[in-house]
C-alpha atoms as a PDB file:
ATOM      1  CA  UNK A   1       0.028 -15.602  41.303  1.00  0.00           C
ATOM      2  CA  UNK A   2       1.691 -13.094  39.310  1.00  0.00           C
ATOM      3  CA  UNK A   3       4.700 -11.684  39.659  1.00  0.00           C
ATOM      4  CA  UNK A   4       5.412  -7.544  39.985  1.00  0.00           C
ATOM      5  CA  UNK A   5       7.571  -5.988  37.885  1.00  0.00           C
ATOM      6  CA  UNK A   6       8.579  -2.541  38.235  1.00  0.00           C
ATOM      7  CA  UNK A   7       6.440  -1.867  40.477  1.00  0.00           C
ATOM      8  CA  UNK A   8       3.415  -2.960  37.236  1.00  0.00           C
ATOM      9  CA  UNK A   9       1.935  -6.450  37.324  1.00  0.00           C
ATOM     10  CA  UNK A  10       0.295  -5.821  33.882  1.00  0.00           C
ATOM     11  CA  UNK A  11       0.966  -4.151  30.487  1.00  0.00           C
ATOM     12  CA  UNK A  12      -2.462  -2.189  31.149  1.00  0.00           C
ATOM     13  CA  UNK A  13      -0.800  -0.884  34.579  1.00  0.00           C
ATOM     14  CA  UNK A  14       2.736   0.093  32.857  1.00  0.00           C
ATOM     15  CA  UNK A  15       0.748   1.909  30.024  1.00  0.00           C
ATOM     16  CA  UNK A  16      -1.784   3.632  32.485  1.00  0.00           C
ATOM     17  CA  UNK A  17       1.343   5.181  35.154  1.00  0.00           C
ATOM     18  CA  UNK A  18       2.939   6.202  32.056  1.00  0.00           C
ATOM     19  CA  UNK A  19       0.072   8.252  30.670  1.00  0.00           C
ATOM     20  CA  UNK A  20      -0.490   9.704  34.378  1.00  0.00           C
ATOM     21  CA  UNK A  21       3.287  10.654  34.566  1.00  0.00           C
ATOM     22  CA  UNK A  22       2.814  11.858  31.080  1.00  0.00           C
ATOM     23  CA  UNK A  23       0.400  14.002  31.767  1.00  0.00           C
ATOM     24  CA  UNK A  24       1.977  15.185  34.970  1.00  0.00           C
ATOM     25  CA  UNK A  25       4.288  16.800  32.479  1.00  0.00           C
ATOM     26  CA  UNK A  26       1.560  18.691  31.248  1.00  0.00           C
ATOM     27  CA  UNK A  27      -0.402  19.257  34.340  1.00  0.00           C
ATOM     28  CA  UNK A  28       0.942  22.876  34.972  1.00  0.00           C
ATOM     29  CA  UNK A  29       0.530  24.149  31.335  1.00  0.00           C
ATOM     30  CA  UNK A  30      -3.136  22.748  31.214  1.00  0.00           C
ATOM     31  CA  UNK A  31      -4.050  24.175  34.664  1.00  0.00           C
ATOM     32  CA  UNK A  32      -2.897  27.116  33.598  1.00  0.00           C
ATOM     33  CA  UNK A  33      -5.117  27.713  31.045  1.00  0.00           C
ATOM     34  CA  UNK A  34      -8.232  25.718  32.707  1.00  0.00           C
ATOM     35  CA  UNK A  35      -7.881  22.781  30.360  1.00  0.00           C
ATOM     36  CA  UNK A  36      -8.379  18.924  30.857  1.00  0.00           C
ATOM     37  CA  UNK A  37      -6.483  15.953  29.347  1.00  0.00           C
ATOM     38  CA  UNK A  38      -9.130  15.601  27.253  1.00  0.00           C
ATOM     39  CA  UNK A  39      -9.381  19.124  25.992  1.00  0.00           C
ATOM     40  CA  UNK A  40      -5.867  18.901  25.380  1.00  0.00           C
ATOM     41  CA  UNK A  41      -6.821  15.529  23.208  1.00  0.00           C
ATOM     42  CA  UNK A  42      -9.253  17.091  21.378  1.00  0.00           C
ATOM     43  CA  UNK A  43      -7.403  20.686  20.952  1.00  0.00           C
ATOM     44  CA  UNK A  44      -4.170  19.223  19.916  1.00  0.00           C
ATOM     45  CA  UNK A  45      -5.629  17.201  16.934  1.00  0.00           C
ATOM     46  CA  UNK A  46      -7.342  20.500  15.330  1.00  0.00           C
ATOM     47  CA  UNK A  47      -6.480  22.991  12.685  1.00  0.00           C
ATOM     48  CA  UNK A  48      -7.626  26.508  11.980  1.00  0.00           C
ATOM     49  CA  UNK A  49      -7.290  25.493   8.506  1.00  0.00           C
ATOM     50  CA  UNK A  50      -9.190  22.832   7.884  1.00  0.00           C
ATOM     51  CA  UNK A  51     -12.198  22.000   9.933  1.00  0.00           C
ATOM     52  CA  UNK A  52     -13.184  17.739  10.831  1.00  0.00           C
ATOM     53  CA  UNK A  53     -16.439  16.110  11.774  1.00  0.00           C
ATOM     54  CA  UNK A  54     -17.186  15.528  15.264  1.00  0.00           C
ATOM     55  CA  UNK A  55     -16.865  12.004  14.820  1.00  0.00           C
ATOM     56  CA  UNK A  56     -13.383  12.368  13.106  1.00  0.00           C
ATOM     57  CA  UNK A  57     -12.217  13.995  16.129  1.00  0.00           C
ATOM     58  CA  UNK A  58     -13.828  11.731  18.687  1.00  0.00           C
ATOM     59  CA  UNK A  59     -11.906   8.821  16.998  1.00  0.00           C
ATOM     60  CA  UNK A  60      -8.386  10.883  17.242  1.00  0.00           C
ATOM     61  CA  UNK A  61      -8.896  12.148  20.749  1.00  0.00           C
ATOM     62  CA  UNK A  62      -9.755   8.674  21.990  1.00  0.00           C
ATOM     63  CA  UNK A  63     -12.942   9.601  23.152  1.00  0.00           C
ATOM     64  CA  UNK A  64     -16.533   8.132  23.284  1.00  0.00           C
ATOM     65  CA  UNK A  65     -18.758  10.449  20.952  1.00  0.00           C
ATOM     66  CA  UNK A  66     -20.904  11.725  23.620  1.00  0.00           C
ATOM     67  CA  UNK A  67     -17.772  13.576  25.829  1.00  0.00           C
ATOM     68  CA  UNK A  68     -16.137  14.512  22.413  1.00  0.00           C
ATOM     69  CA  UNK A  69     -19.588  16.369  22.029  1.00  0.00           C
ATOM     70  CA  UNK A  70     -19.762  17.657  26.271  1.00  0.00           C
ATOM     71  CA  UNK A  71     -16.114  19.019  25.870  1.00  0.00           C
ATOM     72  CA  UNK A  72     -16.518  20.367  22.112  1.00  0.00           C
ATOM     73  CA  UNK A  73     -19.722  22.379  23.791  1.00  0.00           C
ATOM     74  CA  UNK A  74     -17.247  23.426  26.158  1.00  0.00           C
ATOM     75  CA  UNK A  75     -14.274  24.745  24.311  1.00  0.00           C
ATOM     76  CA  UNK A  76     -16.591  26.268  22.433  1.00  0.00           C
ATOM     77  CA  UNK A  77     -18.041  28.435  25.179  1.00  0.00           C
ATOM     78  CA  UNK A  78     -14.327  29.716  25.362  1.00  0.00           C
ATOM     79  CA  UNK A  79     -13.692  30.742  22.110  1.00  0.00           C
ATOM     80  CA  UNK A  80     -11.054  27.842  21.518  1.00  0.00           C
ATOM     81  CA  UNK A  81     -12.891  26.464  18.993  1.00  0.00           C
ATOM     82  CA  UNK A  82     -15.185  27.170  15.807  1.00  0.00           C
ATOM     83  CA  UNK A  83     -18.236  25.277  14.089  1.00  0.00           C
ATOM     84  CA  UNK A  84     -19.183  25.422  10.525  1.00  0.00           C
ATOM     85  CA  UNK A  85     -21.013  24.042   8.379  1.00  0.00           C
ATOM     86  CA  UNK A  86     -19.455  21.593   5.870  1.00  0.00           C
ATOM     87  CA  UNK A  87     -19.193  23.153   1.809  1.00  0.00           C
ATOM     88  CA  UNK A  88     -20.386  19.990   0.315  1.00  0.00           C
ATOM     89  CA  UNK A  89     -23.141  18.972   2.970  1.00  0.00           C
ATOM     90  CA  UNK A  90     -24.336  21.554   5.179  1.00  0.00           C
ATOM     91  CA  UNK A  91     -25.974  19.471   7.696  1.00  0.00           C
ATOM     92  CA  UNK A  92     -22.055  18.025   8.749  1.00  0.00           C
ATOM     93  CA  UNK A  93     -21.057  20.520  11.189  1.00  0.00           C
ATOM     94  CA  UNK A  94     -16.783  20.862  11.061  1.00  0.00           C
ATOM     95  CA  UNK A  95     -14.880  21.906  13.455  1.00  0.00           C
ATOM     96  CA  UNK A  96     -11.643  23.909  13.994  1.00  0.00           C
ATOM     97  CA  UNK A  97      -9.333  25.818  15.809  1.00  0.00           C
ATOM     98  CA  UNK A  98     -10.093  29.848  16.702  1.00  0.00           C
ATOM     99  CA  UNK A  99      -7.525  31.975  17.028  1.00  0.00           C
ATOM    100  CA  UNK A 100      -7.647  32.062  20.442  1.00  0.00           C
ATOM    101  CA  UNK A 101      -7.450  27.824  20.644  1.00  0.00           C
ATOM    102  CA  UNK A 102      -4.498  27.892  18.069  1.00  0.00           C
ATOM    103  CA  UNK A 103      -2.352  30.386  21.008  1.00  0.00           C
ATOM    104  CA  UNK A 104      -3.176  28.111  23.182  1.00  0.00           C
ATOM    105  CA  UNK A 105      -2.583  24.547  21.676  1.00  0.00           C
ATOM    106  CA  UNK A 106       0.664  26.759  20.805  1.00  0.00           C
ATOM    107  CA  UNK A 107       1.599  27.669  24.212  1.00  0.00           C
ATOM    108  CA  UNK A 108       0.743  24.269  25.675  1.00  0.00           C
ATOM    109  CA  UNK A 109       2.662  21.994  22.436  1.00  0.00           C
ATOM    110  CA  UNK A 110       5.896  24.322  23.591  1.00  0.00           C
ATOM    111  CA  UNK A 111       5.410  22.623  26.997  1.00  0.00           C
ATOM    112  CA  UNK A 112       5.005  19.568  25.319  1.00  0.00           C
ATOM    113  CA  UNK A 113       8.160  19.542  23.251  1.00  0.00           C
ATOM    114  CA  UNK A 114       9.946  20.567  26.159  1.00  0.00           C
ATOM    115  CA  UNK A 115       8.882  17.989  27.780  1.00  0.00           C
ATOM    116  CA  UNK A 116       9.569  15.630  24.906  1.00  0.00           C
ATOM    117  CA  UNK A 117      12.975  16.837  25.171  1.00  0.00           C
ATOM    118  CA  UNK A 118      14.103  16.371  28.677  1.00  0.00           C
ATOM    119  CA  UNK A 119      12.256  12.608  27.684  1.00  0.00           C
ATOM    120  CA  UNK A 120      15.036  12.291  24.973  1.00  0.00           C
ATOM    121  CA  UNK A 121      17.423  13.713  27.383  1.00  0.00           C
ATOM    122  CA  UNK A 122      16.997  10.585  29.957  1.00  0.00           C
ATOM    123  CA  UNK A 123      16.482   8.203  28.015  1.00  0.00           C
ATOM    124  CA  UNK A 124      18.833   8.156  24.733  1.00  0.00           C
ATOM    125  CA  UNK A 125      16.899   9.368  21.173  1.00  0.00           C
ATOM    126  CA  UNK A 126      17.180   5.701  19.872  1.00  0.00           C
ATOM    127  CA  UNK A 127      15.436   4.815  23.174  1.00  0.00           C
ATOM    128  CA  UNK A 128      12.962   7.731  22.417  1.00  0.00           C
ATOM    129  CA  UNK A 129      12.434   6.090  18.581  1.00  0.00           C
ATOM    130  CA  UNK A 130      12.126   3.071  19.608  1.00  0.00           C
ATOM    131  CA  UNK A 131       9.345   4.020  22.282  1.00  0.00           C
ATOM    132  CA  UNK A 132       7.057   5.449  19.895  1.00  0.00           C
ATOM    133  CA  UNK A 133       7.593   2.480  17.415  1.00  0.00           C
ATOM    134  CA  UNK A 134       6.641   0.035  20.130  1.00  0.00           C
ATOM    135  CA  UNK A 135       3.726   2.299  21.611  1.00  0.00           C
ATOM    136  CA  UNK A 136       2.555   2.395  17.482  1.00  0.00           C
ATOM    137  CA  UNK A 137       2.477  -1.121  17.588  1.00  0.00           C
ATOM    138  CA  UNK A 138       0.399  -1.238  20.474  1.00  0.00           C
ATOM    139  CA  UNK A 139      -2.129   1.297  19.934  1.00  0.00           C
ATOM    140  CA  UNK A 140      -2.565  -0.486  16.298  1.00  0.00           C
ATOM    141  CA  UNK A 141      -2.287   3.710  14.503  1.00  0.00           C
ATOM    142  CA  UNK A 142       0.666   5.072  13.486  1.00  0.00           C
ATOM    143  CA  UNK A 143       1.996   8.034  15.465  1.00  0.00           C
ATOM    144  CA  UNK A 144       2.609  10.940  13.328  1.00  0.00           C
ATOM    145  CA  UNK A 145       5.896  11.904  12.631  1.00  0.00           C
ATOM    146  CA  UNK A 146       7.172  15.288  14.205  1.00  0.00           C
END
């Protein structure tokens, strides 16, 4: 028999209530502008610079291939999002923020730092530090640096 604690009787179930009250953070700012979690995975790891392959940005979004593809069909639909093909190979398709997308991942990352800060705010920015580090260590990737 295990033992609860904190209300989480695993590190799966601490890790998954965070995300969700993570993301609850976020909820309001994504509604508003008809976007999933997921979008936001995907939209938040692009640049209207430099376009990356499909299965680049499956791998950063932490999602399968397939729903990388269903959502990237998607965003595209709306505008957030361009596909060209690659300089050096034109059968790789790259993909990139539009205009319209980088507003929007805009809008929604100054929700996200707000957010970031009333997290600093509670808990202490060594606390905050020290999160990430450990969160690092357990995804196996670093976290980039803001």
């Amino acid at each position: 028999m295990s033992t609860i604690v904190s209300g989480f009787s695993t590190l799966h179930g601490a890790l998954r209530a965070a995300e969700r009250g993570w993301l609850r953070h976020l909820d309001t700012a994504l509604s508003a502008r008809r976007l999933s979690a997921d979008h936001w995975a995907m939209l938040s790891n692009l640049s209207d610079e430099n376009g990356i392959t499909m299965t680049e940005l499956a791998c950063r979004a932490q999602l399968p291939p397939s729903s990388a593809t269903r959502h990237a069909d998607a965003l595209a639909e709306r505008g957030l999002i361009f596909r060209i093909a690659a300089e050096d190979d034109r059968r790789r398709i790259l993909i990139g923020l539009s205009k319209r997308g980088v507003e929007i991942v805009e809008s929604v990352r100054a929700e996200e730092l707000r957010a970031e800060e009333q997290l600093r705010k509670r808990i202490g920015a060594r606390n905050q530090t020290e999160l990430l580090r450990l969160l690092e260590l357990v995804a196996g990737v670093p976290v980039h640096e803001r």
